[in-house]
C-alpha atoms as a PDB file:
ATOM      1  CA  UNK A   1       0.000   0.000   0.000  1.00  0.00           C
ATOM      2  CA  UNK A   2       2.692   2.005   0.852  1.00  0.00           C
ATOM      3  CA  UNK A   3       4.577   1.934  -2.666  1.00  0.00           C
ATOM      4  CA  UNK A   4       0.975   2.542  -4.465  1.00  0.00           C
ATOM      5  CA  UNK A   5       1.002   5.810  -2.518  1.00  0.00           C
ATOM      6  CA  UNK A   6       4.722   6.877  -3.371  1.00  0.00           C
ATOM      7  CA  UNK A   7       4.121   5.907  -6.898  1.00  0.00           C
ATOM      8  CA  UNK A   8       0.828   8.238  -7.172  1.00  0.00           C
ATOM      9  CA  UNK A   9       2.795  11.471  -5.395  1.00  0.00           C
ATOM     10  CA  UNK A  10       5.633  10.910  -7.620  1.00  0.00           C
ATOM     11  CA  UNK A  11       3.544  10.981 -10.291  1.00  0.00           C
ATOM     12  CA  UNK A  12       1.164  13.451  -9.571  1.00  0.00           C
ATOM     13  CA  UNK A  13       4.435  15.633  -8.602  1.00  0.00           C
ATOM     14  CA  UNK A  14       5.845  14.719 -12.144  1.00  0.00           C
ATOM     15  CA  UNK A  15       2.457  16.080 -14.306  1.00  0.00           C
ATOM     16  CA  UNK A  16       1.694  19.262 -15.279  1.00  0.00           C
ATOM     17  CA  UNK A  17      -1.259  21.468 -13.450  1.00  0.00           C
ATOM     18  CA  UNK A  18      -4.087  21.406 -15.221  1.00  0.00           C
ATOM     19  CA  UNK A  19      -5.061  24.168 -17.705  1.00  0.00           C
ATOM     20  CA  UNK A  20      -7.283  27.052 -16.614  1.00  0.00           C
ATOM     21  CA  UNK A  21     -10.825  26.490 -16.804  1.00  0.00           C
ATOM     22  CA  UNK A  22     -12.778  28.286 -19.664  1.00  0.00           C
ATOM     23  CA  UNK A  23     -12.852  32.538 -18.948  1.00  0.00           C
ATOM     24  CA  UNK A  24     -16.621  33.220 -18.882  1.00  0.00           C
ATOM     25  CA  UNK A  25     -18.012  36.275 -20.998  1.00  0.00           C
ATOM     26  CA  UNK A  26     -18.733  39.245 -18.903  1.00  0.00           C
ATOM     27  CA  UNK A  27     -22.432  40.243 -19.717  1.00  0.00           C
ATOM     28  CA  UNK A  28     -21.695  43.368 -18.131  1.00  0.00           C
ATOM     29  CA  UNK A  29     -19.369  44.414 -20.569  1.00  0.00           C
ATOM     30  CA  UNK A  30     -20.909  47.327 -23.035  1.00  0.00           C
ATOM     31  CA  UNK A  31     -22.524  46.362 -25.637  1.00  0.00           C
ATOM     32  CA  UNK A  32     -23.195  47.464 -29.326  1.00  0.00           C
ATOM     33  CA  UNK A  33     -26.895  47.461 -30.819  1.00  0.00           C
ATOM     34  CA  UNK A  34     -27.644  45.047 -33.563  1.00  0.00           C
ATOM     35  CA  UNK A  35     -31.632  45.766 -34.274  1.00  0.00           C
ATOM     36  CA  UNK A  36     -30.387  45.329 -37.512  1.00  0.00           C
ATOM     37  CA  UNK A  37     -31.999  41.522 -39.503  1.00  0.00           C
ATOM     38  CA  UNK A  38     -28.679  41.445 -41.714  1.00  0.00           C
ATOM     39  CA  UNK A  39     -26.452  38.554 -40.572  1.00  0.00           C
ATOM     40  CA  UNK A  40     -23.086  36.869 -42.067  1.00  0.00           C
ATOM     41  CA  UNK A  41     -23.903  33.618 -42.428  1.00  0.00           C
ATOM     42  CA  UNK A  42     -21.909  30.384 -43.247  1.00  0.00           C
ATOM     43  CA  UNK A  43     -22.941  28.337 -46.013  1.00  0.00           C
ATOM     44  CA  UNK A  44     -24.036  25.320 -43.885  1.00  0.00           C
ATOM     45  CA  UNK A  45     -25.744  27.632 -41.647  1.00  0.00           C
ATOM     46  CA  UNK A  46     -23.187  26.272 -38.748  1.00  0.00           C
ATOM     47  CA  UNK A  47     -22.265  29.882 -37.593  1.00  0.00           C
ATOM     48  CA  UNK A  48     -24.526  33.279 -37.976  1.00  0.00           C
ATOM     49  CA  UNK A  49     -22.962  36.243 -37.021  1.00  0.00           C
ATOM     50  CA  UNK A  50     -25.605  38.845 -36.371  1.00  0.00           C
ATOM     51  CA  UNK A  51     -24.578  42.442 -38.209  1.00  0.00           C
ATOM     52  CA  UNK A  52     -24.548  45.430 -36.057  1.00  0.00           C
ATOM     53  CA  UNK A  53     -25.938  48.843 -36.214  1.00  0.00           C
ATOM     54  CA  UNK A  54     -23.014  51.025 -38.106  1.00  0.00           C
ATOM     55  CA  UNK A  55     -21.117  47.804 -39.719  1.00  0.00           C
ATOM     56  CA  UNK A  56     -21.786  47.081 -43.051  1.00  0.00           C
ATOM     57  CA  UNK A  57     -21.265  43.397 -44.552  1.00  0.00           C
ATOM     58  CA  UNK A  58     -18.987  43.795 -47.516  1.00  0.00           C
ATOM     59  CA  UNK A  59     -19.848  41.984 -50.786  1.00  0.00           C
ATOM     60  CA  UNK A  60     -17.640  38.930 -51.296  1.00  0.00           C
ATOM     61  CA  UNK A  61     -14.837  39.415 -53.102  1.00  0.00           C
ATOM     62  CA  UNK A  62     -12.044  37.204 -54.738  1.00  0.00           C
ATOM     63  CA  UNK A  63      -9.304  39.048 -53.297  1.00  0.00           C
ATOM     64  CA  UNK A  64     -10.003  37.260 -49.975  1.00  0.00           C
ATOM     65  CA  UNK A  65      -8.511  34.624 -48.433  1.00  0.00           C
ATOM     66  CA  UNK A  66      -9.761  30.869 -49.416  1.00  0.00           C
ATOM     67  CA  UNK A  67     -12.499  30.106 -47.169  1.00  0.00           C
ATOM     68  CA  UNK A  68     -13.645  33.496 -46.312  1.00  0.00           C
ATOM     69  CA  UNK A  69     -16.982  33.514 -45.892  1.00  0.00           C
ATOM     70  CA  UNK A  70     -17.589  37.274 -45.121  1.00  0.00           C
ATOM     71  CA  UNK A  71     -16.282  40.417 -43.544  1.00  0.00           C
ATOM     72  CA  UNK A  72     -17.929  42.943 -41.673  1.00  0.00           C
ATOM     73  CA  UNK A  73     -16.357  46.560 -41.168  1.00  0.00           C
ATOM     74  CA  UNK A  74     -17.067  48.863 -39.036  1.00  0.00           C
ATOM     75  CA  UNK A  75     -18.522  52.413 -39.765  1.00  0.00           C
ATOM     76  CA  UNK A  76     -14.903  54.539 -38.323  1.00  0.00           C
ATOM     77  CA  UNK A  77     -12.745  51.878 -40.238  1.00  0.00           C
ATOM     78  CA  UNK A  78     -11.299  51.136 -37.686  1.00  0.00           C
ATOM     79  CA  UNK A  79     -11.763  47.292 -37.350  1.00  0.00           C
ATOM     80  CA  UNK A  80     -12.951  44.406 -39.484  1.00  0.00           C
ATOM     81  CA  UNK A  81     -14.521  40.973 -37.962  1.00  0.00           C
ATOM     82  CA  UNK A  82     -13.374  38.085 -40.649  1.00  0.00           C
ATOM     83  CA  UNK A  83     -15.224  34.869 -40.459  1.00  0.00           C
ATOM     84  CA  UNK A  84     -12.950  31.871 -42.234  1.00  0.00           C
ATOM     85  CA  UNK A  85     -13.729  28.475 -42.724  1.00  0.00           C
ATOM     86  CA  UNK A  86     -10.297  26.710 -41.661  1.00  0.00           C
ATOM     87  CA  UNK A  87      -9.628  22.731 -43.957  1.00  0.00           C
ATOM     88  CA  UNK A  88      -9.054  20.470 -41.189  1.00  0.00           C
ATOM     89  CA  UNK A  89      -5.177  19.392 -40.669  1.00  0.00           C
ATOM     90  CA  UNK A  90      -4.127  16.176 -39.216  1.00  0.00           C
ATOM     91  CA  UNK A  91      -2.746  18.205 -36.019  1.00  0.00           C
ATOM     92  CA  UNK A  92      -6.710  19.748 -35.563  1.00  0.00           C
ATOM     93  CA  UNK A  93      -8.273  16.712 -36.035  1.00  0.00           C
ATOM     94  CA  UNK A  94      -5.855  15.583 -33.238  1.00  0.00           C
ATOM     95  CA  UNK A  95      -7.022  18.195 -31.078  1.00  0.00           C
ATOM     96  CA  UNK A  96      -8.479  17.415 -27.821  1.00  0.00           C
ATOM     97  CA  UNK A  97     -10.080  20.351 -26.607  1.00  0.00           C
ATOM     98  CA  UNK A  98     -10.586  24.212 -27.833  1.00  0.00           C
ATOM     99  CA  UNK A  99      -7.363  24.936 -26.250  1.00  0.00           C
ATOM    100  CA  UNK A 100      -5.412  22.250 -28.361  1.00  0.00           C
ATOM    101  CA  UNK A 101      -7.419  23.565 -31.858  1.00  0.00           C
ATOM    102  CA  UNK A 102      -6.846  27.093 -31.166  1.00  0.00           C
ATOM    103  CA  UNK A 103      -3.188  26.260 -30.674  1.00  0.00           C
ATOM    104  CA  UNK A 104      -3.114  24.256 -34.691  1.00  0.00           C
ATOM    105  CA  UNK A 105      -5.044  26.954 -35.690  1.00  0.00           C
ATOM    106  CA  UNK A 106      -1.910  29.155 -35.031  1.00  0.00           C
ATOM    107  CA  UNK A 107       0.641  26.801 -36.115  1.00  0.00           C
ATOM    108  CA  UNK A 108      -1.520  26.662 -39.467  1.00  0.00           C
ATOM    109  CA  UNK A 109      -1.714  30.392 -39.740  1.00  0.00           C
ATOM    110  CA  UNK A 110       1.826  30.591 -38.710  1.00  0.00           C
ATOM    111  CA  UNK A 111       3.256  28.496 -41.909  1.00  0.00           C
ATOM    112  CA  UNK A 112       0.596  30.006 -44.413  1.00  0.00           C
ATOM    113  CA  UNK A 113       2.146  33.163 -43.648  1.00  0.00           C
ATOM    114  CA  UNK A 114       5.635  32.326 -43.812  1.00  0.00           C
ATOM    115  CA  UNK A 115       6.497  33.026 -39.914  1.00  0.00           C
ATOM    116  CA  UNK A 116       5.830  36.410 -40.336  1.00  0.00           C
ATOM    117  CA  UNK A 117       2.998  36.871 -37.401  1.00  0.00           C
ATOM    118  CA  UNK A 118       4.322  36.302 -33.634  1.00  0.00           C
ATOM    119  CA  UNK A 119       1.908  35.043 -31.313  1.00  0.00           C
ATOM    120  CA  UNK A 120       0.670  37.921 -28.253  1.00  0.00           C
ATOM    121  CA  UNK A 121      -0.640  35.524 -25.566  1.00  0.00           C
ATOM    122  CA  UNK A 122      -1.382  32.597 -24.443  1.00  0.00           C
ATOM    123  CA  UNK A 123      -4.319  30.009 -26.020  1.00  0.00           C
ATOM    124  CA  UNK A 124      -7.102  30.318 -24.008  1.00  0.00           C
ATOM    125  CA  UNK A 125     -10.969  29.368 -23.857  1.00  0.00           C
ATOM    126  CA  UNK A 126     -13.715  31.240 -23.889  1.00  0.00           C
ATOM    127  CA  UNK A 127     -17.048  29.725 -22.110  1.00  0.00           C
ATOM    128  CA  UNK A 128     -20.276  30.541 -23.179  1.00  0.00           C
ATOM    129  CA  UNK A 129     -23.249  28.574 -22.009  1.00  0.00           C
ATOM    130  CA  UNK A 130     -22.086  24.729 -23.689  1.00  0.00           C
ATOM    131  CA  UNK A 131     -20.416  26.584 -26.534  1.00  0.00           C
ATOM    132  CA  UNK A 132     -16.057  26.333 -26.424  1.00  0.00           C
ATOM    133  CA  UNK A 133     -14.453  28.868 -28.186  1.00  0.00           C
ATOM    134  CA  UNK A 134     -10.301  28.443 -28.606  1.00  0.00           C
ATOM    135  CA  UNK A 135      -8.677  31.918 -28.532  1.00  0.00           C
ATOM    136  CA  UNK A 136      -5.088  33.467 -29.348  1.00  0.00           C
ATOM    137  CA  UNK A 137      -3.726  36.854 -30.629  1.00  0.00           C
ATOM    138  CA  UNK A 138      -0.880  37.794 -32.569  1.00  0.00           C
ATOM    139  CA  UNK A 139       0.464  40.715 -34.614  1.00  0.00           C
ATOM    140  CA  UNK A 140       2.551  41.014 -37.926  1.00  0.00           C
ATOM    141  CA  UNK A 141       5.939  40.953 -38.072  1.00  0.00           C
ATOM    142  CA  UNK A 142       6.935  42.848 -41.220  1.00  0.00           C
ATOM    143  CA  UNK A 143       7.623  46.131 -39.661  1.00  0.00           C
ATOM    144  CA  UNK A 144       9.954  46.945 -37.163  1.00  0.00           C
ATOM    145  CA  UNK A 145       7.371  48.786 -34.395  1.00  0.00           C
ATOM    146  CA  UNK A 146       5.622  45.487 -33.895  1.00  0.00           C
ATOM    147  CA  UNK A 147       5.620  46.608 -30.263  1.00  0.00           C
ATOM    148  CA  UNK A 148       3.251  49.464 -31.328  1.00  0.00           C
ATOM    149  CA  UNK A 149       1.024  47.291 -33.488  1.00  0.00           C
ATOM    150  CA  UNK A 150      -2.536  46.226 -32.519  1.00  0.00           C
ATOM    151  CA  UNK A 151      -3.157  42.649 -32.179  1.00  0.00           C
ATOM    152  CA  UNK A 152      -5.410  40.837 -34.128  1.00  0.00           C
ATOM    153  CA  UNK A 153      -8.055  38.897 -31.640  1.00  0.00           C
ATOM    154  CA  UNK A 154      -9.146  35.059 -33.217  1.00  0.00           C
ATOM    155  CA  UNK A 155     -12.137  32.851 -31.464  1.00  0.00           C
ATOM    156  CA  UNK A 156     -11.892  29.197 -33.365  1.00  0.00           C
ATOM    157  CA  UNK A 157     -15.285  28.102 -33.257  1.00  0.00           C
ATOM    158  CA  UNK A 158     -16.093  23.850 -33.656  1.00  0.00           C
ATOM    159  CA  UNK A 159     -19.521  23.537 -35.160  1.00  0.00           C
ATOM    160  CA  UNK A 160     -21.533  20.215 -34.716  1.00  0.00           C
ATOM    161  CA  UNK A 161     -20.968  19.747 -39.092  1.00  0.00           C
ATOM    162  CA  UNK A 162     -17.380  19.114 -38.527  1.00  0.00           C
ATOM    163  CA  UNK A 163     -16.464  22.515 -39.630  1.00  0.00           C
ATOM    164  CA  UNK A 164     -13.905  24.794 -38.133  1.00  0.00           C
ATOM    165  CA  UNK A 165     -14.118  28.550 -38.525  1.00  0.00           C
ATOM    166  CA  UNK A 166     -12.040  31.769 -37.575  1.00  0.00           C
ATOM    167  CA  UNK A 167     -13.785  34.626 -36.479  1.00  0.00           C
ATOM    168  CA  UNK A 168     -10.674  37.320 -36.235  1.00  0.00           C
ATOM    169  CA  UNK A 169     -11.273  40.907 -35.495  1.00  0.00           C
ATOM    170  CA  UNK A 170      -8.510  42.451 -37.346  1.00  0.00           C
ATOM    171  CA  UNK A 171      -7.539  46.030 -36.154  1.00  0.00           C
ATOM    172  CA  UNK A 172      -7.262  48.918 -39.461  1.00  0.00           C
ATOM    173  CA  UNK A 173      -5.063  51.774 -38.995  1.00  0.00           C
ATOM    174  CA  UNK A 174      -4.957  53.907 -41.830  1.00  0.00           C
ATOM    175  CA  UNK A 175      -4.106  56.878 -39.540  1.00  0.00           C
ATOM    176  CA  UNK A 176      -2.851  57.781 -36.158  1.00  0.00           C
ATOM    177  CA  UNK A 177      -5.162  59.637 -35.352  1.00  0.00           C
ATOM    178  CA  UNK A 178      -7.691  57.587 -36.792  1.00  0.00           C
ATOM    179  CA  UNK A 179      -7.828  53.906 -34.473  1.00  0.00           C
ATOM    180  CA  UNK A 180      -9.155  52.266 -31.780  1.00  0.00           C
ATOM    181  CA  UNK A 181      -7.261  51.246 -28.531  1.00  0.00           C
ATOM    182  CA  UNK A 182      -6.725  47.939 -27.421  1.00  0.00           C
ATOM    183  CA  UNK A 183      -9.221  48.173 -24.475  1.00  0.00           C
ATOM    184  CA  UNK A 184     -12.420  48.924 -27.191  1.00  0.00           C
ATOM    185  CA  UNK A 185     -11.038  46.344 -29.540  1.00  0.00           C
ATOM    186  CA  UNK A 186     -10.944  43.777 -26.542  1.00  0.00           C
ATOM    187  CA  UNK A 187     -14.767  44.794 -25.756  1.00  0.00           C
ATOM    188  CA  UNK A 188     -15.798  44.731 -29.301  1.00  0.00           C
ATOM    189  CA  UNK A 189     -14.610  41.149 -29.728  1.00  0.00           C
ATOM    190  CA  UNK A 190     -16.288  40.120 -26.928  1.00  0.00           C
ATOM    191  CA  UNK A 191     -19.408  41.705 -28.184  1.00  0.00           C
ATOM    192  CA  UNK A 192     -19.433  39.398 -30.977  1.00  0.00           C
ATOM    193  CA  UNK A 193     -18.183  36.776 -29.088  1.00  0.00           C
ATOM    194  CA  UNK A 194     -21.420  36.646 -27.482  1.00  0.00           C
ATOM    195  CA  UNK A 195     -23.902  37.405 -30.052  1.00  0.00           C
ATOM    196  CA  UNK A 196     -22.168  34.692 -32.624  1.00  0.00           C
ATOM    197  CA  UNK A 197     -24.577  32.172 -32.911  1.00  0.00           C
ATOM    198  CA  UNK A 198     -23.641  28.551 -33.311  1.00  0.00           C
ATOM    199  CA  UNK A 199     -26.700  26.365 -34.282  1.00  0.00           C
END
């Protein structure tokens, strides 16, 4: 009995702590107003994103990237929310849990773009009622004041198809003077986060 118990401390010394559970959405966060009926829907009807008052659903375009299924901008241009359906690699169909697809998600990202984004925290979850969300940021590297860039937010939503999508809010800055700080873009995100529906 005595060696069963030194074998479970040693182990249970030897694994890791368990991850953090999921963050819950704050419902007391400020909100926009979406009276509007427009929506950005997926083709399979897996993910509806409802369209805000002042955002305007652009008209699809081939410029995009493969599997974009719409973009929404806002009225300041300030900010676009990007909705892409992701092709399932081995390492996400691997994944365990939102945490482990958000972080493949990444890694996907990372090669497509040729290493040139650097990840800006850690992969988290994001709880809302039985829905999982996986979550990371990053920002481009290209320029040299990456320090100063915004970081673009990503929720990686599982649907019950068998689809994957990104829903990234992408920060614009076409002037200084004209952008919005990181504490609006983090409430704005979080807007949609919780108005995203998820059939």
């Amino acid at each position: 009995m005595r060696r069963v118990l030194v074998v479970l401390v040693v182990l249970s010394a030897c694994m890791p702590p368990p991850p953090p559970p999921p963050e819950r959405l704050d419902l007391a966060l400020s909100s926009l107003d979406y009276a509007s009926e427009d929506e950005l829907r997926s083709p399979l009807g897996d993910v509806v994103v409802p369209l805000p008052e002042q955002w305007t659903l652009l008209p699809p375009s081939p410029e995009l990237a493969e599997g974009t299924v719409g973009l929404l901008l806002d009225s300041a241009l300030t900010m676009a929310l990007v909705l892409q359906r992701i092709p399932t690699t081995a390492a996400m169909q691997s994944a365990t849990d939102a945490r482990t697809l958000a972080r493949a998600c990444f890694e996907r990202r990372l090669q497509r773009t040729g290493n040139t984004i650097r990840a800006m925290s850690d992969f988290g979850v994001v709880g809302r009622d039985s829905l999982r969300f996986g979550m990371y940021e990053f920002v481009e590297q290209r320029r040299s004041d990456t320090a100063y860039q915004k970081r673009t937010r990503v929720a990686v939503i599982p649907t019950a198809a068998g689809t994957v999508y990104e829903l990234a809010l992408v920060p614009i800055e076409l002037t200084l003077d004209r952008s919005a700080d990181e504490r609006h873009l983090d409430s704005v995100f979080r807007f949609f986060l919780r108005i995203v529906r998820v059939p």
